[in-house]
N, C-alpha and C. Protein backbone atom coordinates (compact mmCIF):
# COMPACT_ATOMS: atom_id res chain seq x y z
N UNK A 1 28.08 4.46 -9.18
CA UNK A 1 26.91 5.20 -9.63
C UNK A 1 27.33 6.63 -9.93
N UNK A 2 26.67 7.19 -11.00
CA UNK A 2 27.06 8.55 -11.30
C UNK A 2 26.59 9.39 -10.05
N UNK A 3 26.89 10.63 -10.84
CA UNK A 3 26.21 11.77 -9.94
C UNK A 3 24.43 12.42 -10.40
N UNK A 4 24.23 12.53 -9.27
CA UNK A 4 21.96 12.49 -9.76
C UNK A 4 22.48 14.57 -9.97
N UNK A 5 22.35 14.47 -10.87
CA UNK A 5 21.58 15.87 -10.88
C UNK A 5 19.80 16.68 -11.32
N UNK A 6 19.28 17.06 -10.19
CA UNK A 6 17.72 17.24 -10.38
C UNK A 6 17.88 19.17 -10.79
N UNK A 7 17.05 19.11 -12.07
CA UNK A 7 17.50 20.77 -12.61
C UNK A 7 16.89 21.54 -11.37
N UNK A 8 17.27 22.61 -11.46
CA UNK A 8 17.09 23.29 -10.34
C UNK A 8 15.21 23.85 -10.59
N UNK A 9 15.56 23.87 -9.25
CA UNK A 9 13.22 24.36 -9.18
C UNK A 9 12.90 25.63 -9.25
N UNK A 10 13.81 26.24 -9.25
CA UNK A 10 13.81 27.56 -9.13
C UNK A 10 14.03 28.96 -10.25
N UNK A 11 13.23 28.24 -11.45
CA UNK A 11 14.17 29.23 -12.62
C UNK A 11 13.01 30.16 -12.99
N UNK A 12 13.30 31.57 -13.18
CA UNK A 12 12.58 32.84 -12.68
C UNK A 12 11.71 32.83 -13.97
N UNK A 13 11.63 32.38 -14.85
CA UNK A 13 10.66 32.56 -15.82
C UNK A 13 9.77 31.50 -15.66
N UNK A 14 9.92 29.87 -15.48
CA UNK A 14 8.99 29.60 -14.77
C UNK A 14 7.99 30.04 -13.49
N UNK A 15 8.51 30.90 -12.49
CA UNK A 15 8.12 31.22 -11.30
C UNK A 15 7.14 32.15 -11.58
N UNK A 16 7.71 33.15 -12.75
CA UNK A 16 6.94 34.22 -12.33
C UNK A 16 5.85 34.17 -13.74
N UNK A 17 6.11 32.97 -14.47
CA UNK A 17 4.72 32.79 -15.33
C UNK A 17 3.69 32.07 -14.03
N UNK A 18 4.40 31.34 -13.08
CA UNK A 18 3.10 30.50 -11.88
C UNK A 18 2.40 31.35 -10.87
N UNK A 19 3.22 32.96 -10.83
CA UNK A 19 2.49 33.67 -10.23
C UNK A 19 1.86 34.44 -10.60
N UNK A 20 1.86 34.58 -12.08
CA UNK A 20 0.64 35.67 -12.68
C UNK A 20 -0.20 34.81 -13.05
N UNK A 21 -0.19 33.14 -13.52
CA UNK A 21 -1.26 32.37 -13.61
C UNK A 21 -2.45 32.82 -12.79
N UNK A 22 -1.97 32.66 -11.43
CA UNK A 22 -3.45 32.82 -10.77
C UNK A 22 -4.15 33.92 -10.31
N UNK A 23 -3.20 35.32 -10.59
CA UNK A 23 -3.79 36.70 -10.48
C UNK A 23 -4.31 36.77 -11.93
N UNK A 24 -4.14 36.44 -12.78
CA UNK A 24 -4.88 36.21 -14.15
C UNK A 24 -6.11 35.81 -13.89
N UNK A 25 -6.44 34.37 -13.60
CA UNK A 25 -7.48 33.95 -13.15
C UNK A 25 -8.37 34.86 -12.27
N UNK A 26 -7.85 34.53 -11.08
CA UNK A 26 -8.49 35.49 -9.92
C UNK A 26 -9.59 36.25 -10.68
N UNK A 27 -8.65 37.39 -11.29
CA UNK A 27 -9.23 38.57 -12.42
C UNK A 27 -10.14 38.27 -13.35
N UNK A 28 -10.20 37.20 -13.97
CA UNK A 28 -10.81 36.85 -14.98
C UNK A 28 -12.03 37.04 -14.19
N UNK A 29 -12.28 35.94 -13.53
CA UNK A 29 -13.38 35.87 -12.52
C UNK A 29 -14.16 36.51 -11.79
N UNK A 30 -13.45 37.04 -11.41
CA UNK A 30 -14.01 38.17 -10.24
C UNK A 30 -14.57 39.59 -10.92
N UNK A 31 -13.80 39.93 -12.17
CA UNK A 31 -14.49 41.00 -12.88
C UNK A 31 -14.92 41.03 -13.59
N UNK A 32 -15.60 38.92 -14.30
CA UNK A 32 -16.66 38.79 -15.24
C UNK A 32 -16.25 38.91 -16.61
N UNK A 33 -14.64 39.40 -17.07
CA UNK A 33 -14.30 39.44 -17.93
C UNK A 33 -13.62 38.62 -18.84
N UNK A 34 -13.70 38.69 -20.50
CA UNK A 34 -12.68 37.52 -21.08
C UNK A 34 -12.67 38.19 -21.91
N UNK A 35 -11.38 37.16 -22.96
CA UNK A 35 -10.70 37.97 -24.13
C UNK A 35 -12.28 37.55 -25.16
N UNK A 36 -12.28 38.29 -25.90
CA UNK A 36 -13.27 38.10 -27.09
C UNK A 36 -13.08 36.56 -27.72
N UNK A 37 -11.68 36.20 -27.74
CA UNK A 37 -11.40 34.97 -28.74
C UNK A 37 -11.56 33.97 -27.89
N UNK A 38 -12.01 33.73 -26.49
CA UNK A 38 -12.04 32.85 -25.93
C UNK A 38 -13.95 32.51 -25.46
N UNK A 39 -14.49 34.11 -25.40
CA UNK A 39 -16.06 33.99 -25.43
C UNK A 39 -16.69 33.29 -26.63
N UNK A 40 -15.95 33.74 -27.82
CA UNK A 40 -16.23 33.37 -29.19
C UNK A 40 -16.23 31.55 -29.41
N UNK A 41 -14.82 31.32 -28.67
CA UNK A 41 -14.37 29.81 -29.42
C UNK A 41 -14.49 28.58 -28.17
N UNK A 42 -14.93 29.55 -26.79
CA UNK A 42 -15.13 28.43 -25.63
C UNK A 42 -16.78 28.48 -24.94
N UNK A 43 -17.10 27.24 -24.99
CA UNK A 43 -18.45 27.38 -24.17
C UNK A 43 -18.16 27.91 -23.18
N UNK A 44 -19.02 28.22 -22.44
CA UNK A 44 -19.14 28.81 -21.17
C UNK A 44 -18.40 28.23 -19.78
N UNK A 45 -18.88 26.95 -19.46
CA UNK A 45 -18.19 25.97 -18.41
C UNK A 45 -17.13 25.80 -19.05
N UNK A 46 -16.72 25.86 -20.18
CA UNK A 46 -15.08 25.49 -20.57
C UNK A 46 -14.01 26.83 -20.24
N UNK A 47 -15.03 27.89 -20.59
CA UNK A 47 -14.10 29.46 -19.91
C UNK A 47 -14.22 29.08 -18.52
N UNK A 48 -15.01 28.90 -17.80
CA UNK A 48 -14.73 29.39 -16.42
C UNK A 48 -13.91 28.04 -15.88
N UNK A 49 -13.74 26.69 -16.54
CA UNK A 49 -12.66 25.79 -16.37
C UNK A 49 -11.29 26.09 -16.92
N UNK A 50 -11.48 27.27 -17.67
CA UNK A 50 -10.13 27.49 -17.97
C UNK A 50 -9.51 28.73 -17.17
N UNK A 51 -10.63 29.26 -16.71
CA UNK A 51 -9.99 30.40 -15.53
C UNK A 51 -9.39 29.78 -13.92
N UNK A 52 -10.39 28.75 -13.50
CA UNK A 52 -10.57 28.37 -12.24
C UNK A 52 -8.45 26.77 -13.16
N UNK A 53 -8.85 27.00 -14.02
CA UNK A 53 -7.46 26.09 -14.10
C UNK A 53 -6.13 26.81 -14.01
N UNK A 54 -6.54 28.56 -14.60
CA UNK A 54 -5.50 29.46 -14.15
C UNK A 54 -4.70 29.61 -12.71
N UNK A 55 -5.95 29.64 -11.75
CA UNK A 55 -5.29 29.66 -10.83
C UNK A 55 -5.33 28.69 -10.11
N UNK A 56 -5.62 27.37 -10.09
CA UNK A 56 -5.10 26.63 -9.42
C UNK A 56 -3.76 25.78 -10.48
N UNK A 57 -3.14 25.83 -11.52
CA UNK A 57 -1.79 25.49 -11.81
C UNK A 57 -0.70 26.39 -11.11
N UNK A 58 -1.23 27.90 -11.29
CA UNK A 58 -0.42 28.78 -10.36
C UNK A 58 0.29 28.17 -8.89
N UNK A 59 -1.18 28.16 -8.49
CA UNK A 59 -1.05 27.94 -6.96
C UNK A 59 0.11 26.75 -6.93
N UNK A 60 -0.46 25.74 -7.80
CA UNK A 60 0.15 24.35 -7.69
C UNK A 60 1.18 24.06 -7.77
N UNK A 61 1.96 25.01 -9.12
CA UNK A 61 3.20 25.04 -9.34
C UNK A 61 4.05 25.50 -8.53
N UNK A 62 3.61 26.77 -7.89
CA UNK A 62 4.41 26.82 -6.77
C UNK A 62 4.37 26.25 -5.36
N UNK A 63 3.22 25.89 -5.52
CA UNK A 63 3.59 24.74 -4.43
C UNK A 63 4.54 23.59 -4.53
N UNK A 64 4.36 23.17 -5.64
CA UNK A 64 5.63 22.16 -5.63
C UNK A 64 6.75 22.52 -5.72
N UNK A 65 7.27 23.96 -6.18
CA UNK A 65 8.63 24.25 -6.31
C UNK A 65 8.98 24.71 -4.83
N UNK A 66 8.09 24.90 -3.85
CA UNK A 66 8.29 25.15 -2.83
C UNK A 66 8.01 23.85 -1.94
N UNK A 67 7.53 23.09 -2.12
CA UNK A 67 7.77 21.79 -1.30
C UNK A 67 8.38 21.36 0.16
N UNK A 68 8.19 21.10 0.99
CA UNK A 68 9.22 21.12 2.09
C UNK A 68 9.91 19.59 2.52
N UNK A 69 8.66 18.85 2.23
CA UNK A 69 8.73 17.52 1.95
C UNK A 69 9.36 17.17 1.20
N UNK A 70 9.22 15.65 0.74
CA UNK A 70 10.09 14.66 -0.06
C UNK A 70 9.96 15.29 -1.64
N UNK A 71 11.67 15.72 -2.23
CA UNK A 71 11.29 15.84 -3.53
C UNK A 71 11.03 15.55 -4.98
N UNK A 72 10.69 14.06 -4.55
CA UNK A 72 9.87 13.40 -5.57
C UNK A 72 8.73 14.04 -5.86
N UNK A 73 7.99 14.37 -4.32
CA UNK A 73 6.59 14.86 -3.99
C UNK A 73 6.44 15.99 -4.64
N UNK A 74 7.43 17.22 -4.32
CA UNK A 74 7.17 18.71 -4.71
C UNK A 74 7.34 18.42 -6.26
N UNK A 75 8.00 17.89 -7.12
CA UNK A 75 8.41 17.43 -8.56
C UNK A 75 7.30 16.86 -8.94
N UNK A 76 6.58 16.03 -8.28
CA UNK A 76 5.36 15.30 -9.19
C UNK A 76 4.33 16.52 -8.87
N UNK A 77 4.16 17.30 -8.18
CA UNK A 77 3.13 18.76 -7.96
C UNK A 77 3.35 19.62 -9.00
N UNK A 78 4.58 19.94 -9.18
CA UNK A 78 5.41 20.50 -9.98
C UNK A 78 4.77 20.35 -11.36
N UNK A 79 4.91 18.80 -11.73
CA UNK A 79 4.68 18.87 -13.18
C UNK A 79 3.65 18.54 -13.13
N UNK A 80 3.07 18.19 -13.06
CA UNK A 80 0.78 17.96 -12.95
C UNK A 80 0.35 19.46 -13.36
N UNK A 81 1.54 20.44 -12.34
CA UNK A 81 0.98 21.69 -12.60
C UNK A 81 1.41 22.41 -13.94
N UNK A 82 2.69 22.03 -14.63
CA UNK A 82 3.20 22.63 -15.51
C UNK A 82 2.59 21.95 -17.24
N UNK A 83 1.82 20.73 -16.78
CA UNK A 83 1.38 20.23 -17.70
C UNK A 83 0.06 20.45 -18.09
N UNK A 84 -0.82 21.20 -17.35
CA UNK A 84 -1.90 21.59 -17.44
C UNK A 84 -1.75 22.75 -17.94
N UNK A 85 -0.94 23.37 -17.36
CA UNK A 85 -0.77 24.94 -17.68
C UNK A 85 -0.18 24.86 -19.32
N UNK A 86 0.30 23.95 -20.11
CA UNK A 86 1.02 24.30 -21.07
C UNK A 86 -0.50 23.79 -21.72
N UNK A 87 -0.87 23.12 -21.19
CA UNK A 87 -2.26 22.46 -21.91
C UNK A 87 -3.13 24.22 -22.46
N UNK A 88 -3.84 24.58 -21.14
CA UNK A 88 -4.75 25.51 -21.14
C UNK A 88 -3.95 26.66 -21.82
N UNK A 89 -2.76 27.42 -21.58
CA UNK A 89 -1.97 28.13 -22.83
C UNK A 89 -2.15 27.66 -24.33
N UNK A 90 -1.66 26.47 -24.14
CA UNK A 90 -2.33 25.86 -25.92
C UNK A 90 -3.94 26.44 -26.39
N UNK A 91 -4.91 26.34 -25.20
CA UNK A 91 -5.92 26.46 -25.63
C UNK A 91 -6.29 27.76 -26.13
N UNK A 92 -5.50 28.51 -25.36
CA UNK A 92 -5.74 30.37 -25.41
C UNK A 92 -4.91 30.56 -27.11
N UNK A 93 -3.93 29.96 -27.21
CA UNK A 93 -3.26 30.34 -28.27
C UNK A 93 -4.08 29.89 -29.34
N UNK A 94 -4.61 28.49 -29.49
CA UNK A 94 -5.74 28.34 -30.44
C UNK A 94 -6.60 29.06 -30.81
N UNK A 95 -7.27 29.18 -29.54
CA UNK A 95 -8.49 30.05 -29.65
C UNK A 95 -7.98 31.77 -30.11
N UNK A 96 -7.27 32.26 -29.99
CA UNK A 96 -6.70 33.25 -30.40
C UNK A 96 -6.13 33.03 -31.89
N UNK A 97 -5.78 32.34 -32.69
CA UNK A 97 -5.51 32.07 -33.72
C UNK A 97 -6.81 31.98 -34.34
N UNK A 98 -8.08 31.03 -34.17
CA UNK A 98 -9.15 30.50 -34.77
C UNK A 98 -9.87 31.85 -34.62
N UNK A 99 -9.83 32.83 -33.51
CA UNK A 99 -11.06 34.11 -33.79
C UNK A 99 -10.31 35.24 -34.80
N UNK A 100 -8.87 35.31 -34.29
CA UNK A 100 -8.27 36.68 -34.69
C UNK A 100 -7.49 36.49 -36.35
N UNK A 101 -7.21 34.57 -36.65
CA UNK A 101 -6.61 35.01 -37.64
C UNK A 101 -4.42 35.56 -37.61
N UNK A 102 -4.56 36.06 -38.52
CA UNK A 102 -3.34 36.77 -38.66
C UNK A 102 -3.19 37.78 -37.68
N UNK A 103 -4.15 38.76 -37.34
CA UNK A 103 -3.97 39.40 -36.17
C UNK A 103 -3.09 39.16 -35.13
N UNK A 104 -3.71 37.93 -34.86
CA UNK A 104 -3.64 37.27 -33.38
C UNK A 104 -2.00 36.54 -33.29
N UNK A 105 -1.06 37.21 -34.48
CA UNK A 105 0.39 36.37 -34.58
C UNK A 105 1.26 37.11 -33.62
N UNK A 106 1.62 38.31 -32.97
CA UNK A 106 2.38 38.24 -31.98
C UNK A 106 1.67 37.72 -30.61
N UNK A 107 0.35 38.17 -30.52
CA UNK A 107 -0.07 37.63 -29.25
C UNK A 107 -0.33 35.81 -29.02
N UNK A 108 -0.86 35.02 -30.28
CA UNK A 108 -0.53 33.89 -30.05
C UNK A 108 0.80 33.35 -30.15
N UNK A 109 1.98 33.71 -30.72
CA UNK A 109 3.04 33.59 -30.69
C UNK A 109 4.21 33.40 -28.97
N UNK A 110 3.43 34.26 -28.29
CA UNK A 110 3.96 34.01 -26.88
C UNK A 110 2.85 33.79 -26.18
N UNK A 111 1.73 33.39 -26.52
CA UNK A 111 1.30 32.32 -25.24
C UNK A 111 1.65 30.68 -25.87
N UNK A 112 1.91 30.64 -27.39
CA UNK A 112 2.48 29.52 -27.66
C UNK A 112 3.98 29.11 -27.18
N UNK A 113 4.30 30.24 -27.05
CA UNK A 113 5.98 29.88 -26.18
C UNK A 113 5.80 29.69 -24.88
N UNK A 114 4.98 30.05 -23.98
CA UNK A 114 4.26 30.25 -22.77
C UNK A 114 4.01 28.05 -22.76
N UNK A 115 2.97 28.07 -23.43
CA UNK A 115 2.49 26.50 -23.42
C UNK A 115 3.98 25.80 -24.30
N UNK A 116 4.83 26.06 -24.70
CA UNK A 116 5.91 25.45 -25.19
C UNK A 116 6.73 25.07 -23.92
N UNK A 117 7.33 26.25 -23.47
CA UNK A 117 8.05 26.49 -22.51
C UNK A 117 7.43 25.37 -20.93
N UNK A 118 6.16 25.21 -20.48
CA UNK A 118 5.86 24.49 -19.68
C UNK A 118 5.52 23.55 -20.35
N UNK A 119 5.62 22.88 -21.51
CA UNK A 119 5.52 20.98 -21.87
C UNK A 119 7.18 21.12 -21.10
N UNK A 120 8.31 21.90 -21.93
CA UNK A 120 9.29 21.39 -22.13
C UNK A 120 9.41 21.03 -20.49
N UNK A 121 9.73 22.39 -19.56
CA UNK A 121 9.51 21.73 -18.08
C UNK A 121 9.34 20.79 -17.74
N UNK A 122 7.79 20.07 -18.10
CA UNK A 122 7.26 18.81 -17.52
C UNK A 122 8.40 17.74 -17.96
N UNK A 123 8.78 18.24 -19.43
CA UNK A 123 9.85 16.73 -19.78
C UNK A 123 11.36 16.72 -19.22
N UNK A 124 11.45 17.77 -18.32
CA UNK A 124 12.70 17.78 -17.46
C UNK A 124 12.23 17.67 -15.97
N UNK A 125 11.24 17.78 -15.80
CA UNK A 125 10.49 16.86 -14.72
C UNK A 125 10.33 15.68 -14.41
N UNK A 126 9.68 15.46 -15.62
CA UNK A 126 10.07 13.88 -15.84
C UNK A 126 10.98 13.29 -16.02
N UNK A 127 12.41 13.47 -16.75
CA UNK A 127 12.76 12.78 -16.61
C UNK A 127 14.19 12.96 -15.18
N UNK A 128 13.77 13.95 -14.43
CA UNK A 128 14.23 13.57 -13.22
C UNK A 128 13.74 12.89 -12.41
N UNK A 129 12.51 12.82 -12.34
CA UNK A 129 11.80 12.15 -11.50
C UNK A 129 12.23 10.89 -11.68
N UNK A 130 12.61 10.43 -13.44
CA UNK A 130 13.34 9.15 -13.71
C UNK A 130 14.49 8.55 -12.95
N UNK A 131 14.99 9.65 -12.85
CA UNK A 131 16.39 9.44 -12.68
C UNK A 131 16.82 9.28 -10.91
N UNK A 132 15.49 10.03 -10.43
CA UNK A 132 15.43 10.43 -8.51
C UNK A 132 14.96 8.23 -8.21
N UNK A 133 14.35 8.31 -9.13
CA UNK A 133 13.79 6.62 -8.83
C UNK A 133 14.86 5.33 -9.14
N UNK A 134 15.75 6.05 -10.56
CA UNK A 134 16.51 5.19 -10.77
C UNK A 134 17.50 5.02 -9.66
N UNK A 135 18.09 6.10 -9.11
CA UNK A 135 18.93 6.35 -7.75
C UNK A 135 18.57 5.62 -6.66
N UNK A 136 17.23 5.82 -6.23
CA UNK A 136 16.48 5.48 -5.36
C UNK A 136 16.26 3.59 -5.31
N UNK A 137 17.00 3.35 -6.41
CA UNK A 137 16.31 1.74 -6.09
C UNK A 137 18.05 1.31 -6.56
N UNK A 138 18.89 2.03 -6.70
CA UNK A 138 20.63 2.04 -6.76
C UNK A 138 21.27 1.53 -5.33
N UNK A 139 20.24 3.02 -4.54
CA UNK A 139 20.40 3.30 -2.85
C UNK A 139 19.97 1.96 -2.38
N UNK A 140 18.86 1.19 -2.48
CA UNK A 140 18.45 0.14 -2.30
C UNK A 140 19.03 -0.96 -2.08
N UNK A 141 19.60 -0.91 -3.25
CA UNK A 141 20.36 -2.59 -3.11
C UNK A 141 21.84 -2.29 -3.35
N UNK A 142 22.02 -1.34 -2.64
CA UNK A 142 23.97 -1.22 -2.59
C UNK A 142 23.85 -1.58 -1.19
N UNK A 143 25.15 -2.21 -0.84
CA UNK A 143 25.29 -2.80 0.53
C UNK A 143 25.87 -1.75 1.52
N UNK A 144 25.52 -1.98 2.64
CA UNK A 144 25.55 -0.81 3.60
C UNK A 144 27.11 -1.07 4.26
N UNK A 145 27.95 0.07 4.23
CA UNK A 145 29.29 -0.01 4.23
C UNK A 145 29.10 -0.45 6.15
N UNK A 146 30.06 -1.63 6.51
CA UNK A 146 30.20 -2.57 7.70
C UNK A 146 28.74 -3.12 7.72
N UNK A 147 28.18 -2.95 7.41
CA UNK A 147 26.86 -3.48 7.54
C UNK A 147 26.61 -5.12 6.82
N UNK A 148 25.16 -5.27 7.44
CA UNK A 148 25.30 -6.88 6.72
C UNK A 148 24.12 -6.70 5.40
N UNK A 149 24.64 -7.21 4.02
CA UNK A 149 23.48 -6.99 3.02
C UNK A 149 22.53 -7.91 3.31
């Protein structure tokens, strides 16, 4: 069997987009405020689902990169959280495109790298998680050295 390599959990531009996620939120919330292009292009329950989604992907994401448990577990937290988050970034970048137009091209430009950057994550999430299972059922049925299979 080869060697499993799982990318590392720890890479600082993911981290520190999961910890302004939810001081973003927080903020949103608490001081009643939003961007114009998102009052404009989101109902109401869809803004405050997209704030209250701010900070709990935050939270989430780092919870799973911090994990203490099994790390299948912290990896499947991991990407639930990074896949939402690239979701709701998509949405801001839309909605920022659909109110502002041309305006809105450097600022939707990096929350589209923002929601780029966490799909791509999830698909190196995934496919470790592939690869932690493919191992995992390798470990299984290899015979246990003096042991009886």
């Amino acid at each position: 069997m080869g060697s499993l390599r799982i990318r590392s959990r720890h890479q600082p531009f993911e981290v520190a987009a999961l910890v302004m996620a939810p001081v973003c939120g927080a903020l949103l919330l608490l001081l009643g405020v939003r961007p114009a292009s998102v009052q404009i292009s989101m109902p109401a329950p869809i803004q405050i689902g997209w704030e209250i989604g701010l900070v709990l992907v935050g939270v989430g994401g780092l919870l799973g990169i911090m994990w203490p448990g099994r790390l299948a577990t912290g990896l499947g937290i991991e990407f639930a959280s990074v896949v939402v988050f690239g979701t709701i970034s998509g949405m801001y970048a839309m909605a920022l495109v659909v109110v502002s137009g041309r305006q809105s091209i450097a600022a939707a430009s990096f929350i589209t790298a923002l929601a780029v950057g966490s799909l791509w994550r999830a698909a190196q999430i995934a496919n470790d998680l592939r690869r932690l299972a493919q191992a995992s059922q390798c470990l299984a049925h290899e015979p246990l050295e003096g042991g009886v299979t």
